[in-house]
PDB file of N, CA and C in Angstrom:
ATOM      1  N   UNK A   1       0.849  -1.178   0.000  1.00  0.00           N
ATOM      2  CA  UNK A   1       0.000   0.000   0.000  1.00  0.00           C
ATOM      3  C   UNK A   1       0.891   1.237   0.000  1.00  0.00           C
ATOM      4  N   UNK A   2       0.391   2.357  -0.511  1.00  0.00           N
ATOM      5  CA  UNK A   2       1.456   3.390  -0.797  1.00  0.00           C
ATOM      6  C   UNK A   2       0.636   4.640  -0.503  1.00  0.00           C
ATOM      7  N   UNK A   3       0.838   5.955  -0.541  1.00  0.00           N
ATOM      8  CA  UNK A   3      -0.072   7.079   0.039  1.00  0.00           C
ATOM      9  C   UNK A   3       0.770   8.079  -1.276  1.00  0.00           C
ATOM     10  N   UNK A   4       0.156   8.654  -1.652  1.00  0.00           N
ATOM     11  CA  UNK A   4       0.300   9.862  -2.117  1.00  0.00           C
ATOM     12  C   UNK A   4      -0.636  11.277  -2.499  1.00  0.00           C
ATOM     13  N   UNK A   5       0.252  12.245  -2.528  1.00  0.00           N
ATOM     14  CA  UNK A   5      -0.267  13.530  -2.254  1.00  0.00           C
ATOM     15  C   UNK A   5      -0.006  14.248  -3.345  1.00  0.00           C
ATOM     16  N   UNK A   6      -0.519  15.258  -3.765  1.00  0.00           N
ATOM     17  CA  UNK A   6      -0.214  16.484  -4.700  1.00  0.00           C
ATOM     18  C   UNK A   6      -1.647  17.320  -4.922  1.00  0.00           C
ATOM     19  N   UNK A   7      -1.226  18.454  -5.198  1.00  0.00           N
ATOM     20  CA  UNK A   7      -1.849  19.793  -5.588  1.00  0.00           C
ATOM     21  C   UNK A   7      -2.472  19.315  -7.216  1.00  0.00           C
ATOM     22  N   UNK A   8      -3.282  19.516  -7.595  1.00  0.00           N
ATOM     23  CA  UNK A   8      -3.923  19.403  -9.197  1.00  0.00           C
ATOM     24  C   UNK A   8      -4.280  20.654  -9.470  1.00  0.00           C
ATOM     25  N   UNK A   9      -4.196  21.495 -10.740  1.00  0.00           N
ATOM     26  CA  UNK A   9      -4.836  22.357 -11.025  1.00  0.00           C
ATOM     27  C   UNK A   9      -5.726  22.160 -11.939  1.00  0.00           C
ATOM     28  N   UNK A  10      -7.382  22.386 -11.204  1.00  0.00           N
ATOM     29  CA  UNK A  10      -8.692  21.926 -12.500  1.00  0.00           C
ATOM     30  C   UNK A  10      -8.906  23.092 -13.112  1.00  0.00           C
ATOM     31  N   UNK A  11      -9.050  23.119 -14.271  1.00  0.00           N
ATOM     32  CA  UNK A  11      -9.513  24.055 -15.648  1.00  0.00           C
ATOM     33  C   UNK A  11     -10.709  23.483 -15.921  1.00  0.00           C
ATOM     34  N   UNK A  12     -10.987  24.567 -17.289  1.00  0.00           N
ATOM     35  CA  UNK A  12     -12.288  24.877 -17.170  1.00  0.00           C
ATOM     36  C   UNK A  12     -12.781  23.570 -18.941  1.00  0.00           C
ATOM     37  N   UNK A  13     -11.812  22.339 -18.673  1.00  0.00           N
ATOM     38  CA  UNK A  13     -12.177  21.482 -18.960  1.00  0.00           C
ATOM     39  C   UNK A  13     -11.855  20.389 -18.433  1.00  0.00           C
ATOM     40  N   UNK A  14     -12.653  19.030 -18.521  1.00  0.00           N
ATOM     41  CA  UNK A  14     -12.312  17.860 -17.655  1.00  0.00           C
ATOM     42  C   UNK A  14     -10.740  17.728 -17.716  1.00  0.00           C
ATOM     43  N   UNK A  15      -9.920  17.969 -16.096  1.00  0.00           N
ATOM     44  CA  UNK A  15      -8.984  17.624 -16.063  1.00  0.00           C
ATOM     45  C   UNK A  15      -8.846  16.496 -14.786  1.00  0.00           C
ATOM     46  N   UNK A  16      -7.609  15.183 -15.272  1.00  0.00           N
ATOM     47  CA  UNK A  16      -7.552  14.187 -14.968  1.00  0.00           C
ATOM     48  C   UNK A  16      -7.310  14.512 -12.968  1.00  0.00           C
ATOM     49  N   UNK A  17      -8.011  13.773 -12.155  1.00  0.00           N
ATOM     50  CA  UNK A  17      -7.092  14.322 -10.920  1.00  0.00           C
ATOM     51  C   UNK A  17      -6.695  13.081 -10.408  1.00  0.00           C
ATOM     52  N   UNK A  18      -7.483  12.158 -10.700  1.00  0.00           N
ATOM     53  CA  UNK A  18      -6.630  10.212  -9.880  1.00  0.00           C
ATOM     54  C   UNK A  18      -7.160   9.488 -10.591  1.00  0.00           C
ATOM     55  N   UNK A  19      -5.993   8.547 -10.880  1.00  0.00           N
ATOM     56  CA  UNK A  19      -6.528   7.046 -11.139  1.00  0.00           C
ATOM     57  C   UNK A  19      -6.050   6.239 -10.579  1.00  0.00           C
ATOM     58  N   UNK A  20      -7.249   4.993 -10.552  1.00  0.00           N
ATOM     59  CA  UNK A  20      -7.383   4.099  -9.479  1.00  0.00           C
ATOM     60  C   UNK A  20      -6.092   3.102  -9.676  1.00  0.00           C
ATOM     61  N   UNK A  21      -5.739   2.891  -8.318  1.00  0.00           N
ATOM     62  CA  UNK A  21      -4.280   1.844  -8.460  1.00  0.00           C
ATOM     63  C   UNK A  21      -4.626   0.062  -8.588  1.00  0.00           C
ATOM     64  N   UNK A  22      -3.762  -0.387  -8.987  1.00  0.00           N
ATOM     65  CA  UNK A  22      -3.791  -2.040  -8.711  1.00  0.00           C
ATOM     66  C   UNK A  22      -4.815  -2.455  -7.442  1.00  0.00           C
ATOM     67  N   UNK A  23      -5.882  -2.920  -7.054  1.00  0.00           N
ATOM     68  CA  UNK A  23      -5.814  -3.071  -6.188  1.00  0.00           C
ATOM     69  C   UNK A  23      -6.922  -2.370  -5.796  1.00  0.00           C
ATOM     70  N   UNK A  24      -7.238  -1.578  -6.683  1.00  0.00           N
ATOM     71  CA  UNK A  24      -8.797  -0.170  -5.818  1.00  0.00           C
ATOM     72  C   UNK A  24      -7.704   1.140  -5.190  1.00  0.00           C
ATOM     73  N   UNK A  25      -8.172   1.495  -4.575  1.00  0.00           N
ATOM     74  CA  UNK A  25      -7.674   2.985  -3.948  1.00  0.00           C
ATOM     75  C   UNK A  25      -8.736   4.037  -3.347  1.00  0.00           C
ATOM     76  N   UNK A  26      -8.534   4.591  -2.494  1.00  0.00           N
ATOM     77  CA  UNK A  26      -9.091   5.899  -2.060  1.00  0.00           C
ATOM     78  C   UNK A  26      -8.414   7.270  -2.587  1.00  0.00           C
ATOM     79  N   UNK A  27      -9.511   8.169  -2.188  1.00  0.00           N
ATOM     80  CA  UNK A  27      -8.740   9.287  -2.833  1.00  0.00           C
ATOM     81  C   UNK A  27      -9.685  10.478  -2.234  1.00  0.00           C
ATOM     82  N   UNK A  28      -9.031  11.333  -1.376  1.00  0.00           N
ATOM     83  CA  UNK A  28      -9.500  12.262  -0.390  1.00  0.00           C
ATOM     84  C   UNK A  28      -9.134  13.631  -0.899  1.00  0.00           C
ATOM     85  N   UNK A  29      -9.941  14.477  -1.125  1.00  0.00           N
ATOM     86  CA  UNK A  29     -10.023  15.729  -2.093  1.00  0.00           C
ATOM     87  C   UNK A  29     -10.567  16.925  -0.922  1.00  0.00           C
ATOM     88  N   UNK A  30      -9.458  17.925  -1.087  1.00  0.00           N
ATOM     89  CA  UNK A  30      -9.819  18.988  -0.457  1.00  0.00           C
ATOM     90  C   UNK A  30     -10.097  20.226  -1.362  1.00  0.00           C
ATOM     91  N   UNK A  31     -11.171  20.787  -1.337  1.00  0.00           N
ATOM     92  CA  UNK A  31     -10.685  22.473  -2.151  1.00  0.00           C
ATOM     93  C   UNK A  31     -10.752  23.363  -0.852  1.00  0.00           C
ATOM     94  N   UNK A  32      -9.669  24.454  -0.938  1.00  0.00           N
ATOM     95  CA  UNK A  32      -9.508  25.305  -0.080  1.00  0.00           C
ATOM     96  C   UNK A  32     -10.395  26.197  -0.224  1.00  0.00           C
ATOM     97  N   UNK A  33     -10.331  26.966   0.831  1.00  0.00           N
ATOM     98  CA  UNK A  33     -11.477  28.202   1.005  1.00  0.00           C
ATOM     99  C   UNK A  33     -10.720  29.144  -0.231  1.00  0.00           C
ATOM    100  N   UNK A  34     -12.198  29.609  -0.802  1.00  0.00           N
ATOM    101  CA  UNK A  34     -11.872  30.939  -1.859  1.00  0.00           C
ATOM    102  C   UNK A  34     -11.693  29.983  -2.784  1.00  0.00           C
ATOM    103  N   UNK A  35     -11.767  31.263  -4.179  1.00  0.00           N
ATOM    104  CA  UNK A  35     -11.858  30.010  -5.687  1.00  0.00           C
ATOM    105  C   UNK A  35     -13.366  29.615  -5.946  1.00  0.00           C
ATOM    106  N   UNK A  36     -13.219  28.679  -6.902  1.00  0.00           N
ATOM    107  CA  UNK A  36     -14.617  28.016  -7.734  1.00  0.00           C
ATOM    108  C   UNK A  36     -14.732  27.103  -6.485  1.00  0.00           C
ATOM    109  N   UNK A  37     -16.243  26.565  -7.348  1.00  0.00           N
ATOM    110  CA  UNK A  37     -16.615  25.429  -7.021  1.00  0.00           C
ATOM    111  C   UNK A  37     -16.204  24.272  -7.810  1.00  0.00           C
ATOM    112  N   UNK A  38     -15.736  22.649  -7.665  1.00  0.00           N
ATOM    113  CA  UNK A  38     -15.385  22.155  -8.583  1.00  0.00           C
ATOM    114  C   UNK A  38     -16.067  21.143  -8.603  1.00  0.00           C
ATOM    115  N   UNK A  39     -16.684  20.573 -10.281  1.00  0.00           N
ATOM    116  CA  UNK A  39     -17.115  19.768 -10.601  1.00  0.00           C
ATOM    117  C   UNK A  39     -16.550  18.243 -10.565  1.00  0.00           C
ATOM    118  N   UNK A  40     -17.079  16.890 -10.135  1.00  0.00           N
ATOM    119  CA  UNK A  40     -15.833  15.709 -10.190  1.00  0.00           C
ATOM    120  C   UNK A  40     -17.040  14.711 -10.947  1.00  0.00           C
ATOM    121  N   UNK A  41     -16.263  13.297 -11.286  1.00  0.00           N
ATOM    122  CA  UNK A  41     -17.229  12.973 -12.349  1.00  0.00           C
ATOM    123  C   UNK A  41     -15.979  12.169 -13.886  1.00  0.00           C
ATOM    124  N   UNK A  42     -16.846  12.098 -14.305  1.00  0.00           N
ATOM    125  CA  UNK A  42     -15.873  10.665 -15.531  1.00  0.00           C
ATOM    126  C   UNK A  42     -15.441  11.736 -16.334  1.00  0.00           C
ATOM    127  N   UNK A  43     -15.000  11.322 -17.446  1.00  0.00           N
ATOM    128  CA  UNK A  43     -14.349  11.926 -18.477  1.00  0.00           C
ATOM    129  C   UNK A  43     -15.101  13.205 -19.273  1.00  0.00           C
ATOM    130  N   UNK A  44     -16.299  12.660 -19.057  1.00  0.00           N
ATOM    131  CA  UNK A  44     -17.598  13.987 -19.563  1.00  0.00           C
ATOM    132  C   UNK A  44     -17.884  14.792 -18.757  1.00  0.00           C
ATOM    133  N   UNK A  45     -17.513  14.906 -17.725  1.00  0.00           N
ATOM    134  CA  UNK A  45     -18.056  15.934 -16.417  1.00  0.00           C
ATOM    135  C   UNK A  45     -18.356  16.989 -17.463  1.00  0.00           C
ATOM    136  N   UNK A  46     -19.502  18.039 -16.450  1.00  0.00           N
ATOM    137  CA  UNK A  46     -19.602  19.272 -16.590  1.00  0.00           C
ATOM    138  C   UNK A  46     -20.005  19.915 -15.669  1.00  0.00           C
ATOM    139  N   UNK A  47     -20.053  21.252 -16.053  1.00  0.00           N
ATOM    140  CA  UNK A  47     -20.339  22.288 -14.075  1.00  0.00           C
ATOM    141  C   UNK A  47     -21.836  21.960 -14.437  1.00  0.00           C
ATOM    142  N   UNK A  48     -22.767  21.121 -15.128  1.00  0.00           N
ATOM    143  CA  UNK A  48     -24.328  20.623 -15.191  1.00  0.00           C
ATOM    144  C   UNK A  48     -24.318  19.488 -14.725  1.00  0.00           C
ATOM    145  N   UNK A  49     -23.579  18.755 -14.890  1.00  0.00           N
ATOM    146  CA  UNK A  49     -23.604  17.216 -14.400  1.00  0.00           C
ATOM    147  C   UNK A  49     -22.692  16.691 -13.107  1.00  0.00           C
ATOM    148  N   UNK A  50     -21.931  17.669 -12.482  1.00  0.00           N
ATOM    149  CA  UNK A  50     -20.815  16.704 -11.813  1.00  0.00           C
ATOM    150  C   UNK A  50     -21.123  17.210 -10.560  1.00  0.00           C
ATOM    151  N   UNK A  51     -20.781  16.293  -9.575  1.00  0.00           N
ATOM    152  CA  UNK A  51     -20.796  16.124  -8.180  1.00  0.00           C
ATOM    153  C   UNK A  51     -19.989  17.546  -7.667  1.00  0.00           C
ATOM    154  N   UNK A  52     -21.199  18.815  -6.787  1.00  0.00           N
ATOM    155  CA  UNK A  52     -20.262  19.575  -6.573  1.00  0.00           C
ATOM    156  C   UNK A  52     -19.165  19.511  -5.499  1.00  0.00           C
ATOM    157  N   UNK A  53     -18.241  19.782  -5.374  1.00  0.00           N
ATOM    158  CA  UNK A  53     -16.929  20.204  -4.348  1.00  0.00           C
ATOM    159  C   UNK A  53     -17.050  21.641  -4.017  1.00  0.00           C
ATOM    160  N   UNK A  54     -17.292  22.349  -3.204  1.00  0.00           N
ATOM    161  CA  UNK A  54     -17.552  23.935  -2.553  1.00  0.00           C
ATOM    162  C   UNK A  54     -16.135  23.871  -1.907  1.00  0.00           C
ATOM    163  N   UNK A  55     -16.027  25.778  -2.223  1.00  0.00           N
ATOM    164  CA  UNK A  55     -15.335  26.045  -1.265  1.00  0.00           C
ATOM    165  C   UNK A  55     -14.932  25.369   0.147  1.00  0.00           C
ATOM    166  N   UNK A  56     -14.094  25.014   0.903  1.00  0.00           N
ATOM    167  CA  UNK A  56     -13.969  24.396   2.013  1.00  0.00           C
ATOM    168  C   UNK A  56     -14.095  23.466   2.702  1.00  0.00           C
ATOM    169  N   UNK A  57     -14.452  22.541   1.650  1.00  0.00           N
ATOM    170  CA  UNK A  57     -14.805  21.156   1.492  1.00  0.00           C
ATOM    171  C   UNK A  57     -13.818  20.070   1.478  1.00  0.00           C
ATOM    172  N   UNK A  58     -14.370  18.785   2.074  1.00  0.00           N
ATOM    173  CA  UNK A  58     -13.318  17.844   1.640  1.00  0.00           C
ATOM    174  C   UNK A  58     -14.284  16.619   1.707  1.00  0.00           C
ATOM    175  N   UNK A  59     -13.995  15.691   0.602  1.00  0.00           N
ATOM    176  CA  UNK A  59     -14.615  13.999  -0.130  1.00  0.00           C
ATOM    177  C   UNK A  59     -14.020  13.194  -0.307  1.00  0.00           C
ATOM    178  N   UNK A  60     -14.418  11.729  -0.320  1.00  0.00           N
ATOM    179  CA  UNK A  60     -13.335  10.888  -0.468  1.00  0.00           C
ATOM    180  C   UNK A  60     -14.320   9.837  -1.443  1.00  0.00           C
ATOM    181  N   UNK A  61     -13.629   9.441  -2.413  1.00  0.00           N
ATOM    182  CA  UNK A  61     -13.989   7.921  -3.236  1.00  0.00           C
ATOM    183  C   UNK A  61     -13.226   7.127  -3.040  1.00  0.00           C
ATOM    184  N   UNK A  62     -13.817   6.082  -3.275  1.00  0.00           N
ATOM    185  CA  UNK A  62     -13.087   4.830  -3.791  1.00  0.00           C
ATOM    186  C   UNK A  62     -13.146   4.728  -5.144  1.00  0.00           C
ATOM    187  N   UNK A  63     -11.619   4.139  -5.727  1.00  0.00           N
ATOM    188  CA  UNK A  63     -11.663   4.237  -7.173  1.00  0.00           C
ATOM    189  C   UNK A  63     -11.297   2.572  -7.717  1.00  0.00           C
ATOM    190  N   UNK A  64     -11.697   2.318  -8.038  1.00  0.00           N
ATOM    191  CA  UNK A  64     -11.479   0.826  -8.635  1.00  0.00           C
ATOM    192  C   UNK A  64     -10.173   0.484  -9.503  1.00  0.00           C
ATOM    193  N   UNK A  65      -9.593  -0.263  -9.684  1.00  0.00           N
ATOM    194  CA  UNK A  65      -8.530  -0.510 -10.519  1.00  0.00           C
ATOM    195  C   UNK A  65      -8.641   0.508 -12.273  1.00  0.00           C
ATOM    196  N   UNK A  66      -8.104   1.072 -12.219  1.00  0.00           N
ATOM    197  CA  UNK A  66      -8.104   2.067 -14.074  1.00  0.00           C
ATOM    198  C   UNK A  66      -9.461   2.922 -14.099  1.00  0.00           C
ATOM    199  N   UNK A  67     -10.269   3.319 -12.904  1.00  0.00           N
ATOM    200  CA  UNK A  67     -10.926   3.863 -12.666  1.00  0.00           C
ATOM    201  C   UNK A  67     -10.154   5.449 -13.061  1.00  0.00           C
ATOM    202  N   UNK A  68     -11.064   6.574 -13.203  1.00  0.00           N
ATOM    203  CA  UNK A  68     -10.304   7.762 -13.465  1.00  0.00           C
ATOM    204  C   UNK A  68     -11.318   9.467 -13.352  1.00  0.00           C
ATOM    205  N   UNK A  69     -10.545   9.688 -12.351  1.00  0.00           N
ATOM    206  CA  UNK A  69     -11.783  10.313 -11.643  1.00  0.00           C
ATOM    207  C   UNK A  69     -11.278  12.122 -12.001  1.00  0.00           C
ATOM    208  N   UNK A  70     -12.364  12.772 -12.588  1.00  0.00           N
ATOM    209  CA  UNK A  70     -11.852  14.101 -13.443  1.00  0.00           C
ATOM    210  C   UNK A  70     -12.706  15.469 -13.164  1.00  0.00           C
ATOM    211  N   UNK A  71     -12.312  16.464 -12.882  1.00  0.00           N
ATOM    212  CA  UNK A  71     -12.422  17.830 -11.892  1.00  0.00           C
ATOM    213  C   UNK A  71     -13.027  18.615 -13.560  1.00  0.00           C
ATOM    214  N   UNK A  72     -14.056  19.659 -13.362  1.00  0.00           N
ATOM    215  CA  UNK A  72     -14.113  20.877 -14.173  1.00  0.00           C
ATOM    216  C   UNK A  72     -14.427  22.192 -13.249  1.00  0.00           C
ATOM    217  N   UNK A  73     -14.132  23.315 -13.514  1.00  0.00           N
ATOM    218  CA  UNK A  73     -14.794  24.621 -13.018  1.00  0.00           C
ATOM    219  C   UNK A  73     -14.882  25.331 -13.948  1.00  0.00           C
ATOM    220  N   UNK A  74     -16.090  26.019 -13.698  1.00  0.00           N
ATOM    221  CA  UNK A  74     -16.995  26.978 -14.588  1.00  0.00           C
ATOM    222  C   UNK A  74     -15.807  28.392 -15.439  1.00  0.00           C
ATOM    223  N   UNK A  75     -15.173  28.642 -14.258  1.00  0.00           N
ATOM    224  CA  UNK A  75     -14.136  29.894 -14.888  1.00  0.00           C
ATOM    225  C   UNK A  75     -12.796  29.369 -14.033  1.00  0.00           C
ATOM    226  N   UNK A  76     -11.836  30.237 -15.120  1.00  0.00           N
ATOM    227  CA  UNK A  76     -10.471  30.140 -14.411  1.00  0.00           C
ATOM    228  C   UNK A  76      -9.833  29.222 -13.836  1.00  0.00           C
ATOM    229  N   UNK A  77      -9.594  28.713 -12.794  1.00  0.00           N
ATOM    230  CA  UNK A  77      -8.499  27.246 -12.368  1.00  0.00           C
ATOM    231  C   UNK A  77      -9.048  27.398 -11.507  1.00  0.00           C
ATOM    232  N   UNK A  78      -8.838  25.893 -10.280  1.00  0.00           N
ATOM    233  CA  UNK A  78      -8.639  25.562  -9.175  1.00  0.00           C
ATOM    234  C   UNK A  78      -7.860  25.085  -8.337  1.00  0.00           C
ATOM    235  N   UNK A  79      -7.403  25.279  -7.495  1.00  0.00           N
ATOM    236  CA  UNK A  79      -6.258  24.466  -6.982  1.00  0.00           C
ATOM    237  C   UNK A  79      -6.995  23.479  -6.354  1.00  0.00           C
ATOM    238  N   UNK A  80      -6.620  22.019  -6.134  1.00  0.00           N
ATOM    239  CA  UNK A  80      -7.508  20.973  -5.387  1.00  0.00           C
ATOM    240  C   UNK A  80      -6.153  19.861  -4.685  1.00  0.00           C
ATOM    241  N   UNK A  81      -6.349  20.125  -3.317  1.00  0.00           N
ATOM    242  CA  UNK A  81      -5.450  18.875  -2.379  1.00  0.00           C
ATOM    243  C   UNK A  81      -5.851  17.581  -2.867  1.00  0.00           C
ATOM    244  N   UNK A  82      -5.221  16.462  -3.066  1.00  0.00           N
ATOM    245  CA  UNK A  82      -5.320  15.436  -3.541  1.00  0.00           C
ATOM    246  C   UNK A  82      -4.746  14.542  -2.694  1.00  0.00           C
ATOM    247  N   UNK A  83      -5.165  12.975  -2.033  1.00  0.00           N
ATOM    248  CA  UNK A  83      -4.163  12.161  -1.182  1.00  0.00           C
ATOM    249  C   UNK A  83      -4.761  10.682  -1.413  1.00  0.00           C
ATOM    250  N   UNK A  84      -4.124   9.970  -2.163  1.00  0.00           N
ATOM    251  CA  UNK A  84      -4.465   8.560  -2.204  1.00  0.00           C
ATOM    252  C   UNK A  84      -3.702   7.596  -1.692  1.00  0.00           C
ATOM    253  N   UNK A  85      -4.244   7.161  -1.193  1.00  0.00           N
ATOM    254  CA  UNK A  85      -3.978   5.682  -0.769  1.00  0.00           C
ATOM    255  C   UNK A  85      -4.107   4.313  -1.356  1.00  0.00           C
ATOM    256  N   UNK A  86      -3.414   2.918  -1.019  1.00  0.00           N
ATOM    257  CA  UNK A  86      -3.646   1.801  -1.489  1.00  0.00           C
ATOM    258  C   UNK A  86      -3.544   1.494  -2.621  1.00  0.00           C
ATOM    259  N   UNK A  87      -3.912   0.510  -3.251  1.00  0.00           N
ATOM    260  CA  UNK A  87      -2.792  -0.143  -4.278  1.00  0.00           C
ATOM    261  C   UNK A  87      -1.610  -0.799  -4.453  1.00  0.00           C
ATOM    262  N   UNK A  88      -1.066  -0.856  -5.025  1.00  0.00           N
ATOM    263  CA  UNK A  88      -0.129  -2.577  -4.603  1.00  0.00           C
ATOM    264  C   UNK A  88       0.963  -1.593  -5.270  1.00  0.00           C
TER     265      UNK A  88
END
């Protein structure tokens, strides 16, 4: 099992933020206060269809093996905390 972390910056088209490891995985998403709201969701997301993330928020999935889990916001960028776990 392995843990990792990084910063993603989501644009204002589906951008990639985790995929799922060997094994399944979690994946715990923070957006900081201030900024968009960000959309999460498959390869088609949109700020109409995707699960919102607010300001000051934090979520966690489970992602299945080649699973691939992808951020949009309406204007400008986002910065989004990222930390997964598990996988072989």
């Amino acid at each position: 099992m392995s843990l990792n972390g990084s910063v993603v910056t989501v644009g204002t088209s589906a951008t990639a933020i985790a995929t799922g490891k060997v094994g399944a995985s979690y994946v715990y998403l923070h957006a900081p206060t201030g900024g968009n709201t960000i959309f999460l969701g498959p390869s088609t997301v949109t700020t109409a269809n995707g699960f919102e993330l607010h300001k000051g928020e934090a979520v966690s999935f489970w992602l299945a093996e080649t699973d691939v889990l992808y951020g949009i916001v309406a204007t400008s960028t986002q910065a989004l905390m990222v930390m997964q776990s598990g996988g072989r």
